[in-house]
PDB file of N, CA and C in Angstrom:
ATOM      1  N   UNK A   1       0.823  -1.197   0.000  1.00  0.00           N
ATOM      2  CA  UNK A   1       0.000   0.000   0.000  1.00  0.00           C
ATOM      3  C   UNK A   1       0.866   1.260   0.000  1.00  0.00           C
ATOM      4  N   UNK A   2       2.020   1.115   0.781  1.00  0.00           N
ATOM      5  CA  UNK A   2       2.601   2.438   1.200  1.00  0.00           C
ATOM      6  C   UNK A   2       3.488   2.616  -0.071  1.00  0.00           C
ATOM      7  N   UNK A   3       3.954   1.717  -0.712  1.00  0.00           N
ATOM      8  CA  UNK A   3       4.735   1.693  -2.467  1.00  0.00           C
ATOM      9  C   UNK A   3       3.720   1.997  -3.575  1.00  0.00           C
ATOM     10  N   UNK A   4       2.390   1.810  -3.162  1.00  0.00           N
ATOM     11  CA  UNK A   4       1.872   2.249  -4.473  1.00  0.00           C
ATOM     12  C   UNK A   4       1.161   3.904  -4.053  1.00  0.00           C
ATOM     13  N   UNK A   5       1.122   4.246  -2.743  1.00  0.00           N
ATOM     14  CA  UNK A   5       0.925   5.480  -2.712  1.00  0.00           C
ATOM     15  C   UNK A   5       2.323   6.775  -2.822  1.00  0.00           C
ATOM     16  N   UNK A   6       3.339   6.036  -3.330  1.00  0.00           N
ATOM     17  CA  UNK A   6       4.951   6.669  -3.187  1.00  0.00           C
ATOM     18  C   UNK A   6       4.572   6.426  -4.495  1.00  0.00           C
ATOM     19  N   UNK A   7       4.347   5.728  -5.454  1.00  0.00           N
ATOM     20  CA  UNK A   7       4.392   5.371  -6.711  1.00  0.00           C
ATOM     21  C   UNK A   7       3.531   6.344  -7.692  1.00  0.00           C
ATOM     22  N   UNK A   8       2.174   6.612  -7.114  1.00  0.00           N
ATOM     23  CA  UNK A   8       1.064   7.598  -7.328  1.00  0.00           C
ATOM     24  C   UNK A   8       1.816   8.998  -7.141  1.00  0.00           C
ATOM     25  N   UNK A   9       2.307   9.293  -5.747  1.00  0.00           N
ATOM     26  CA  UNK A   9       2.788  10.707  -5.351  1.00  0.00           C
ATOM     27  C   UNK A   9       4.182  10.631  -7.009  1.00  0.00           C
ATOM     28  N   UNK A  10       4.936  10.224  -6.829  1.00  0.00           N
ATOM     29  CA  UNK A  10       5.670  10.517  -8.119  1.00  0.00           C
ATOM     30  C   UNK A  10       5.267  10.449  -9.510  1.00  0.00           C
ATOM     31  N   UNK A  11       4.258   9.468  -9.519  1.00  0.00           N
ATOM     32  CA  UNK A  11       3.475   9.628 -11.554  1.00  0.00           C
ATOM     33  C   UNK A  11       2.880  11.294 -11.257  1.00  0.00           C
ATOM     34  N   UNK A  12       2.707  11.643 -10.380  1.00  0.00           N
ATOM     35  CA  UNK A  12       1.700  13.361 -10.274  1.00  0.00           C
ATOM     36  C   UNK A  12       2.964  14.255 -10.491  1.00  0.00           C
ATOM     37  N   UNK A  13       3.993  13.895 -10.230  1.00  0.00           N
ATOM     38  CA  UNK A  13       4.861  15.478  -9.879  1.00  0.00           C
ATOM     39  C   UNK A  13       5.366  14.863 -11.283  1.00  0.00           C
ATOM     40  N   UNK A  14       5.883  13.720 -11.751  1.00  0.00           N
ATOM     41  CA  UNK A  14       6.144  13.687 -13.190  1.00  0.00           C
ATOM     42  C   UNK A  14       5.082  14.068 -13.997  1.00  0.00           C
ATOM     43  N   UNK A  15       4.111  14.053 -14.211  1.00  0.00           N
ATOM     44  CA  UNK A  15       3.278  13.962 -15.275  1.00  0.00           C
ATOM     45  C   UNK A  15       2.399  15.472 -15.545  1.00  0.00           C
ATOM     46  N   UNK A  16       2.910  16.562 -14.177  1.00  0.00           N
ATOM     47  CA  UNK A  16       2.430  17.715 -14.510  1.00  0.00           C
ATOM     48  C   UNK A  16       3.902  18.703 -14.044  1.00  0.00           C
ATOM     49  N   UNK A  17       4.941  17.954 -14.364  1.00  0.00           N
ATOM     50  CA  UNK A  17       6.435  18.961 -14.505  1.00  0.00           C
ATOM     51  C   UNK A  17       6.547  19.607 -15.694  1.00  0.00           C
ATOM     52  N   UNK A  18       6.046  19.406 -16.633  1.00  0.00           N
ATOM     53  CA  UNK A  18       6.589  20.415 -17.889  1.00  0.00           C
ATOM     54  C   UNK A  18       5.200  21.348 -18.001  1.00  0.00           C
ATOM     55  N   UNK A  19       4.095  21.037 -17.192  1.00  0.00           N
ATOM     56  CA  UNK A  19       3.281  22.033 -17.132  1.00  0.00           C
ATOM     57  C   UNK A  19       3.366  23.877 -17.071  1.00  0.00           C
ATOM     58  N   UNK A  20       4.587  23.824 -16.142  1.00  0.00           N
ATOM     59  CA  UNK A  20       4.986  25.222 -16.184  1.00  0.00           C
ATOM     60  C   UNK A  20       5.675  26.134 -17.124  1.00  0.00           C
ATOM     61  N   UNK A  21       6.439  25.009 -18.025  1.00  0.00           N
ATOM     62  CA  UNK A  21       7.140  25.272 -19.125  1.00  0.00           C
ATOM     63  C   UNK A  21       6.237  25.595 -20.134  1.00  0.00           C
ATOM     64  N   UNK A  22       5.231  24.820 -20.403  1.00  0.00           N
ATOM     65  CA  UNK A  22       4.306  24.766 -21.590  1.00  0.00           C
ATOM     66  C   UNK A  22       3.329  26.425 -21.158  1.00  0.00           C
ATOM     67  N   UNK A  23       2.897  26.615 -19.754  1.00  0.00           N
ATOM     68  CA  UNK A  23       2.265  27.836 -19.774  1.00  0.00           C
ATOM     69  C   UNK A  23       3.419  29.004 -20.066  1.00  0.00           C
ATOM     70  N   UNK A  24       4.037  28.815 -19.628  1.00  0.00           N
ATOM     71  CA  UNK A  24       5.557  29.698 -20.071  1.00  0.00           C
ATOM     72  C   UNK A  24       5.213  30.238 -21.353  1.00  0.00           C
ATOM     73  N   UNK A  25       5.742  29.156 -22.630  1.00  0.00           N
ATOM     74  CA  UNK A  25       5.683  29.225 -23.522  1.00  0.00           C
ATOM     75  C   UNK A  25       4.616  30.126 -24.514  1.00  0.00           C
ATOM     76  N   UNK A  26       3.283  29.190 -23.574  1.00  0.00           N
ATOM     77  CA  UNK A  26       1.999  30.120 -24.476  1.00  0.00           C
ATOM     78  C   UNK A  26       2.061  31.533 -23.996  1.00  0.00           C
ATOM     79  N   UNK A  27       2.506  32.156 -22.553  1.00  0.00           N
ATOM     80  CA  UNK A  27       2.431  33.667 -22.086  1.00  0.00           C
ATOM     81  C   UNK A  27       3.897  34.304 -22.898  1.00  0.00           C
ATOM     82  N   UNK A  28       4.406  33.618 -23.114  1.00  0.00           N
ATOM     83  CA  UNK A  28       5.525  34.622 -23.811  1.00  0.00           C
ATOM     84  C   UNK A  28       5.604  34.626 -25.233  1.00  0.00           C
ATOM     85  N   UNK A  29       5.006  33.421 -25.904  1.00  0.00           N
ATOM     86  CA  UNK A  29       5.208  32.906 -27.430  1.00  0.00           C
ATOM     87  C   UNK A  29       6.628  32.689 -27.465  1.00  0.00           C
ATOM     88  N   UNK A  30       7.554  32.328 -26.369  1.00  0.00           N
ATOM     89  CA  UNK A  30       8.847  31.939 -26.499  1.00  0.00           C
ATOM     90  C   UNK A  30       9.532  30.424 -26.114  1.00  0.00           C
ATOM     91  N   UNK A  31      10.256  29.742 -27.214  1.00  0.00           N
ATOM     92  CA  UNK A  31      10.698  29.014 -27.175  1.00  0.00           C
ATOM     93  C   UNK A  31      12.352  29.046 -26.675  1.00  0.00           C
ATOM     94  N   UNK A  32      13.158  29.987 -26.623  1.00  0.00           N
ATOM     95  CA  UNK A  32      14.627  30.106 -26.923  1.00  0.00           C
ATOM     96  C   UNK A  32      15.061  29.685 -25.751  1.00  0.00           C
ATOM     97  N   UNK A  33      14.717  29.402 -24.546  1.00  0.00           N
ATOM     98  CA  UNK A  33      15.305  28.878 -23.275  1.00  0.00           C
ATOM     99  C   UNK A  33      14.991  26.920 -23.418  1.00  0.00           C
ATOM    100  N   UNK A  34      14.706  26.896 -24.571  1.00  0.00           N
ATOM    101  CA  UNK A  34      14.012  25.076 -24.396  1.00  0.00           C
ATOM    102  C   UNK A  34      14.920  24.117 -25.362  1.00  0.00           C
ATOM    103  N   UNK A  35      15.582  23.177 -24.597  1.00  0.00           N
ATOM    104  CA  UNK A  35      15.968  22.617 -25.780  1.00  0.00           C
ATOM    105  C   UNK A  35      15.548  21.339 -26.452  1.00  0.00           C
ATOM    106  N   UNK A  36      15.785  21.561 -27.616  1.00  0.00           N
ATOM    107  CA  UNK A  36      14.748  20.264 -28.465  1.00  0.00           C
ATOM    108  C   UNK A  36      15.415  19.056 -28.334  1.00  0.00           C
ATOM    109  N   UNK A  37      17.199  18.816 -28.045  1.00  0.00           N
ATOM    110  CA  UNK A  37      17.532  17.935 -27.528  1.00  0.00           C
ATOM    111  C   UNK A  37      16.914  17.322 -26.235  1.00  0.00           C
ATOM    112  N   UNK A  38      16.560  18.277 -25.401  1.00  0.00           N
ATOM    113  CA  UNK A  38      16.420  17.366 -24.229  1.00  0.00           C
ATOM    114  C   UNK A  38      14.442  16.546 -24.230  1.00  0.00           C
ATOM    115  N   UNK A  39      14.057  17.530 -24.924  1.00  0.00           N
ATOM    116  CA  UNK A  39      12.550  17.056 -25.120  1.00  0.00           C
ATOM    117  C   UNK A  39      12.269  15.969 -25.643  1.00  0.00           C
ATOM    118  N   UNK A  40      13.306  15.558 -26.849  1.00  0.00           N
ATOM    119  CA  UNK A  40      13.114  14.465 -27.980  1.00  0.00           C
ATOM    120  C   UNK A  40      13.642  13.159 -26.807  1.00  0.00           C
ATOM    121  N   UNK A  41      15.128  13.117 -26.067  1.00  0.00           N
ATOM    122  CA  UNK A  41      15.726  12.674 -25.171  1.00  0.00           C
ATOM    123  C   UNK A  41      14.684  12.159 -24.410  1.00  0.00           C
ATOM    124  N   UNK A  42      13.805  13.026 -23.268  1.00  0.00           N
ATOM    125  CA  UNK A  42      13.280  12.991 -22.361  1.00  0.00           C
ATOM    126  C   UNK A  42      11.915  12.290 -22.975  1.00  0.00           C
ATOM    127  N   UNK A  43      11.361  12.133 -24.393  1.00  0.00           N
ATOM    128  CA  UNK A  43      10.559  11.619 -25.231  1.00  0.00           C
ATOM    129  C   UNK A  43      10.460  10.370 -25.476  1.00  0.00           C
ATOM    130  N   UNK A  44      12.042  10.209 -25.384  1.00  0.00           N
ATOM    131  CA  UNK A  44      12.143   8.762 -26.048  1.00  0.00           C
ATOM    132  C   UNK A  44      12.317   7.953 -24.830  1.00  0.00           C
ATOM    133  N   UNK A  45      12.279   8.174 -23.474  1.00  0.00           N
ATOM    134  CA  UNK A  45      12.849   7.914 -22.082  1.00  0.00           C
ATOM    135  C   UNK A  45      11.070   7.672 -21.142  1.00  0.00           C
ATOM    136  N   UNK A  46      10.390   8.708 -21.726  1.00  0.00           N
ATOM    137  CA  UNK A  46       8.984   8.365 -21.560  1.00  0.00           C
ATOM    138  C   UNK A  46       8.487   6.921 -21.903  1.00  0.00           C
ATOM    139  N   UNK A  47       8.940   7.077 -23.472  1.00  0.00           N
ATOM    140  CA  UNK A  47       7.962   6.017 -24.436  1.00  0.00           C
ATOM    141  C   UNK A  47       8.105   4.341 -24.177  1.00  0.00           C
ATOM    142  N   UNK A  48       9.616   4.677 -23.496  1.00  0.00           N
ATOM    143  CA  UNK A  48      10.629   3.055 -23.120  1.00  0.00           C
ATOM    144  C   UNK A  48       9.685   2.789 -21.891  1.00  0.00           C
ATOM    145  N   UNK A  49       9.567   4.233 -20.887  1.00  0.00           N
ATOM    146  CA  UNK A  49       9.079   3.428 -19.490  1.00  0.00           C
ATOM    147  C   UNK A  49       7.434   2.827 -19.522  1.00  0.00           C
ATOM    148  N   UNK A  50       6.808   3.418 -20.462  1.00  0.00           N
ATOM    149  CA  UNK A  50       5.520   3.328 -21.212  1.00  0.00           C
ATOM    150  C   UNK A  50       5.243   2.066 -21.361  1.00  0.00           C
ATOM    151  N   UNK A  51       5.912   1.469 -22.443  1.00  0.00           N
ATOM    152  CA  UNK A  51       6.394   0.620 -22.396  1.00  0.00           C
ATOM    153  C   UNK A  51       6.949  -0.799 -22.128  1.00  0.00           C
ATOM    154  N   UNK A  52       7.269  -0.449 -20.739  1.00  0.00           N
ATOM    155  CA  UNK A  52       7.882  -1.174 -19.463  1.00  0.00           C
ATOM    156  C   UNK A  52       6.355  -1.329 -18.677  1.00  0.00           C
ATOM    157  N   UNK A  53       5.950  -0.214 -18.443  1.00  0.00           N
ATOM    158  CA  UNK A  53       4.809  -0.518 -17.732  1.00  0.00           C
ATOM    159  C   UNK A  53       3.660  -1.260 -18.114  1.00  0.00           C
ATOM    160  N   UNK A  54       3.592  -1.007 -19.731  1.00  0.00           N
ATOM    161  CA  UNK A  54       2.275  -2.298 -20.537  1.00  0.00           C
ATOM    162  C   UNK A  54       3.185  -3.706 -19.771  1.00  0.00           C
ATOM    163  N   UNK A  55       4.697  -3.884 -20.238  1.00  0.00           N
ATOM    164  CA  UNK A  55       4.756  -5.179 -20.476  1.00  0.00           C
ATOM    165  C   UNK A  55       4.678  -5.621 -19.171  1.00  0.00           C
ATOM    166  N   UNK A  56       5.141  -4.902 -17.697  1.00  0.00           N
ATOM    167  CA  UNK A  56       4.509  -5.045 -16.389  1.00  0.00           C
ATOM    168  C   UNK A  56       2.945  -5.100 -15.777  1.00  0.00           C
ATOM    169  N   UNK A  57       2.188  -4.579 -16.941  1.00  0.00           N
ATOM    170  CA  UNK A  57       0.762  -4.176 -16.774  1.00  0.00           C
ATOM    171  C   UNK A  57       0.590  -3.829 -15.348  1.00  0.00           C
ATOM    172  N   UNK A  58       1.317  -2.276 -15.287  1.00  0.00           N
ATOM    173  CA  UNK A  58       1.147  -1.691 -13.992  1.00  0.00           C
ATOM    174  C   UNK A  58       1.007  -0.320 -14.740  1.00  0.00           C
ATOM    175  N   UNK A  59      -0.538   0.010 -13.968  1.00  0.00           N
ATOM    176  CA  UNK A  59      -1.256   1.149 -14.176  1.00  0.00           C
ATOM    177  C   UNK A  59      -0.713   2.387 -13.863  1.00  0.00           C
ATOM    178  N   UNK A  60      -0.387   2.444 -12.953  1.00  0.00           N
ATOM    179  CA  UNK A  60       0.436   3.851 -12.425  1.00  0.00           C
ATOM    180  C   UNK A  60       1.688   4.201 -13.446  1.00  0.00           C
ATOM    181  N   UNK A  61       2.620   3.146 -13.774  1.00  0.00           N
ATOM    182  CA  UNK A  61       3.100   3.555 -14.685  1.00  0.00           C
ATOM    183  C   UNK A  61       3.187   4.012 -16.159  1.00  0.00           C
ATOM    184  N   UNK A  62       2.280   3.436 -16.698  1.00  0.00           N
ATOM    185  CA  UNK A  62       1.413   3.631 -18.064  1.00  0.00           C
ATOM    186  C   UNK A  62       0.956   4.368 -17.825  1.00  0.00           C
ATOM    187  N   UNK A  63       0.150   5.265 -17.271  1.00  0.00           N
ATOM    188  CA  UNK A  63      -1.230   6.302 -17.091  1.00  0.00           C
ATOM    189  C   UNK A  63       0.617   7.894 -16.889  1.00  0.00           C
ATOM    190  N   UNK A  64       1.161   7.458 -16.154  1.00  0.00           N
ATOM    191  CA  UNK A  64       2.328   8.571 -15.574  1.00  0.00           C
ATOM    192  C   UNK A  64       2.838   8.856 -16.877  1.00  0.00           C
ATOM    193  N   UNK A  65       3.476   8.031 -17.509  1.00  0.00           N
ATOM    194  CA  UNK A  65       4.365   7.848 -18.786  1.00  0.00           C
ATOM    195  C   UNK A  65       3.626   8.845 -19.832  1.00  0.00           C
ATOM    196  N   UNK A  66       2.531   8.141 -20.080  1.00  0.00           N
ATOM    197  CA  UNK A  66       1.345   8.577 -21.020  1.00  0.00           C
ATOM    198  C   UNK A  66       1.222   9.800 -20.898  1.00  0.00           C
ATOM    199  N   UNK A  67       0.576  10.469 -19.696  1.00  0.00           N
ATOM    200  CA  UNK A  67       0.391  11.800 -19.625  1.00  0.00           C
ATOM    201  C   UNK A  67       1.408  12.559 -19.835  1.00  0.00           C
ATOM    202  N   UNK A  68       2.504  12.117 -19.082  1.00  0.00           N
ATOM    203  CA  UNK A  68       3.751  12.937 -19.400  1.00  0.00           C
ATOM    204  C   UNK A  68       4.314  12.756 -20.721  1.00  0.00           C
ATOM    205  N   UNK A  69       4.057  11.935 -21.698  1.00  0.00           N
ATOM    206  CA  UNK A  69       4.481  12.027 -23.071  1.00  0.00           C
ATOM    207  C   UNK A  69       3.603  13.213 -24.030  1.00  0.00           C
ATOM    208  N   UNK A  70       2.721  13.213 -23.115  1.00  0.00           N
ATOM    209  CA  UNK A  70       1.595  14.165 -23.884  1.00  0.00           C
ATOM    210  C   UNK A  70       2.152  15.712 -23.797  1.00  0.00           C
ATOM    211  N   UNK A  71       2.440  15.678 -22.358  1.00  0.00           N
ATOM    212  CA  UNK A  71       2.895  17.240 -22.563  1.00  0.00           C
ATOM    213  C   UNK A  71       3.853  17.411 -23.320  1.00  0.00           C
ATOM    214  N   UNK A  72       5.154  16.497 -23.298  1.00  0.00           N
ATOM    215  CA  UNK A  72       5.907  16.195 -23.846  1.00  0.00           C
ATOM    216  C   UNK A  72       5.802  16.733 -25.256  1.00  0.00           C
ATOM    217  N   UNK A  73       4.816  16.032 -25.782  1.00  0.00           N
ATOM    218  CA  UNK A  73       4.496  16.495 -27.642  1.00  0.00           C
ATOM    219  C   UNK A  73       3.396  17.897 -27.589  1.00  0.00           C
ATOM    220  N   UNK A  74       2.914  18.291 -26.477  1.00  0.00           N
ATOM    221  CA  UNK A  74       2.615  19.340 -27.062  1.00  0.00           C
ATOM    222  C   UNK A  74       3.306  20.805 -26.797  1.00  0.00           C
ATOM    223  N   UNK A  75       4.712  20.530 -25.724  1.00  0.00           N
ATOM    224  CA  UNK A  75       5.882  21.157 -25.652  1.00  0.00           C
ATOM    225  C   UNK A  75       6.754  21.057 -26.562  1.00  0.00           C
ATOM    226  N   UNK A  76       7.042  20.267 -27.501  1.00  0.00           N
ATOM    227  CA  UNK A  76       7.612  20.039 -28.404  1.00  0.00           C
ATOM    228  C   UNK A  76       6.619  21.043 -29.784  1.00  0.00           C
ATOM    229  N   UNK A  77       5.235  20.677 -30.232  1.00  0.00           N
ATOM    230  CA  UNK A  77       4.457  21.022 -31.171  1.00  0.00           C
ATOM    231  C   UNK A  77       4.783  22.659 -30.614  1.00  0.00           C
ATOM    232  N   UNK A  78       4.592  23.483 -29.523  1.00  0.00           N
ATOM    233  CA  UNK A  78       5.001  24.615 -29.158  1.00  0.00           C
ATOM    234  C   UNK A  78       6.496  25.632 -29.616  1.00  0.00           C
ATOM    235  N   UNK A  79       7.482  23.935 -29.278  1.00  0.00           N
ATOM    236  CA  UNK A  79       8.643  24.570 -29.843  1.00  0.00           C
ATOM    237  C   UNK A  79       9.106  25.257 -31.137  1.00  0.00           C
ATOM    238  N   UNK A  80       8.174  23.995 -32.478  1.00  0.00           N
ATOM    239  CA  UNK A  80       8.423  23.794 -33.486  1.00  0.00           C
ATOM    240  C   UNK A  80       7.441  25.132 -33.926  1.00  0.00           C
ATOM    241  N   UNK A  81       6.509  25.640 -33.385  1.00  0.00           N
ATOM    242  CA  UNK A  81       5.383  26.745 -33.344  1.00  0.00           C
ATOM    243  C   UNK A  81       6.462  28.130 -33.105  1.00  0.00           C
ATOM    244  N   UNK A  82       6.728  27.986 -32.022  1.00  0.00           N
ATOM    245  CA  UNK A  82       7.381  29.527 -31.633  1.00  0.00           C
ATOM    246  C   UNK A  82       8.986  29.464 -32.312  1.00  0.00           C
ATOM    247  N   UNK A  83       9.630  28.422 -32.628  1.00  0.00           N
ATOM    248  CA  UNK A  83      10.794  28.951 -32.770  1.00  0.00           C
ATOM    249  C   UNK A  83      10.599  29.525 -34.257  1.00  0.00           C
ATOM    250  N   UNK A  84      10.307  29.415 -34.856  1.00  0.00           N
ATOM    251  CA  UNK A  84       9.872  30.510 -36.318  1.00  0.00           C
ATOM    252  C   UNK A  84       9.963  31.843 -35.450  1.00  0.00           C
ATOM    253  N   UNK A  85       8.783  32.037 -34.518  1.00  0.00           N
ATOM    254  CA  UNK A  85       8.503  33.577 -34.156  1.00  0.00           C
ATOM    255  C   UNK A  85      10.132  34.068 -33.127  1.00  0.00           C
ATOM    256  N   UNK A  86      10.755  33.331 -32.634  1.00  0.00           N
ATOM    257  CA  UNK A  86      12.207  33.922 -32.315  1.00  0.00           C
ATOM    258  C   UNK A  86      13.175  34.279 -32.952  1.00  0.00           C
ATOM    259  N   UNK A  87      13.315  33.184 -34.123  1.00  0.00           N
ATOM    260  CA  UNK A  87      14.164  33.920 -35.150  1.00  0.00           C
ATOM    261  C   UNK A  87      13.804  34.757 -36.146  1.00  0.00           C
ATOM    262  N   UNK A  88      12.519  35.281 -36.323  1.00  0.00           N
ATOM    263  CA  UNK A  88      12.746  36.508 -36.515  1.00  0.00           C
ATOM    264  C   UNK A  88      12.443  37.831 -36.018  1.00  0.00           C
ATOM    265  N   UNK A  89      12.825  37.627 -34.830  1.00  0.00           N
ATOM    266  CA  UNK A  89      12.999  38.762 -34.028  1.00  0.00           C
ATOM    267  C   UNK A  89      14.701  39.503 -33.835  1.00  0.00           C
ATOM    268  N   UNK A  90      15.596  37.718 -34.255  1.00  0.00           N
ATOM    269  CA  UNK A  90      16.840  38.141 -34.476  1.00  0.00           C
ATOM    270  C   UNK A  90      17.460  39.161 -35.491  1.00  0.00           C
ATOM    271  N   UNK A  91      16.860  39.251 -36.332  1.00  0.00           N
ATOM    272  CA  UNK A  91      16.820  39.930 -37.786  1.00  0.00           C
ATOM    273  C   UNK A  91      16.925  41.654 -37.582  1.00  0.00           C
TER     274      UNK A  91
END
């Protein structure tokens, strides 16, 4: 009981950590502090534990993974959105 409520408390703080980044993003329309290395990285590190958790068929981990891949791609779809509007501001 006390491992799957330690297990729950960490799928929550993973699965709404890039939350702040992503509101970031939409209040500034800025991408230039984000890097696409670490998103794609941190993407492909999701999808493995994802993954891991079907072939464990343990819920907490699939449901954690999942959500957090989501922000994942729509922090990424953001990046690929705003970094047009940064470079040309360089200009």
């Amino acid at each position: 009981m006390l491992w799957h409520l330690i297990g729950a408390m960490a799928a929550t703080l993973t699965m709404f950590s890039f939350i702040p980044q992503i509101a970031r993003s939409l209040r500034t329309k800025s991408v230039k502090d984000v890097s696409p290395i670490t998103l794609f990285q941190l993407s492909a590190g999701v999808l493995l534990w994802m993954i891991y958790g079907i072939a464990r068929k343990d819920v907490i981990i699939i449901g954690a993974n999942l959500i957090t891949f989501i922000s994942l791609a729509v922090l990424i779809f953001l990046y690929f959105k705003y970094k047009k509007v940064d470079v040309s501001f360089k200009k």
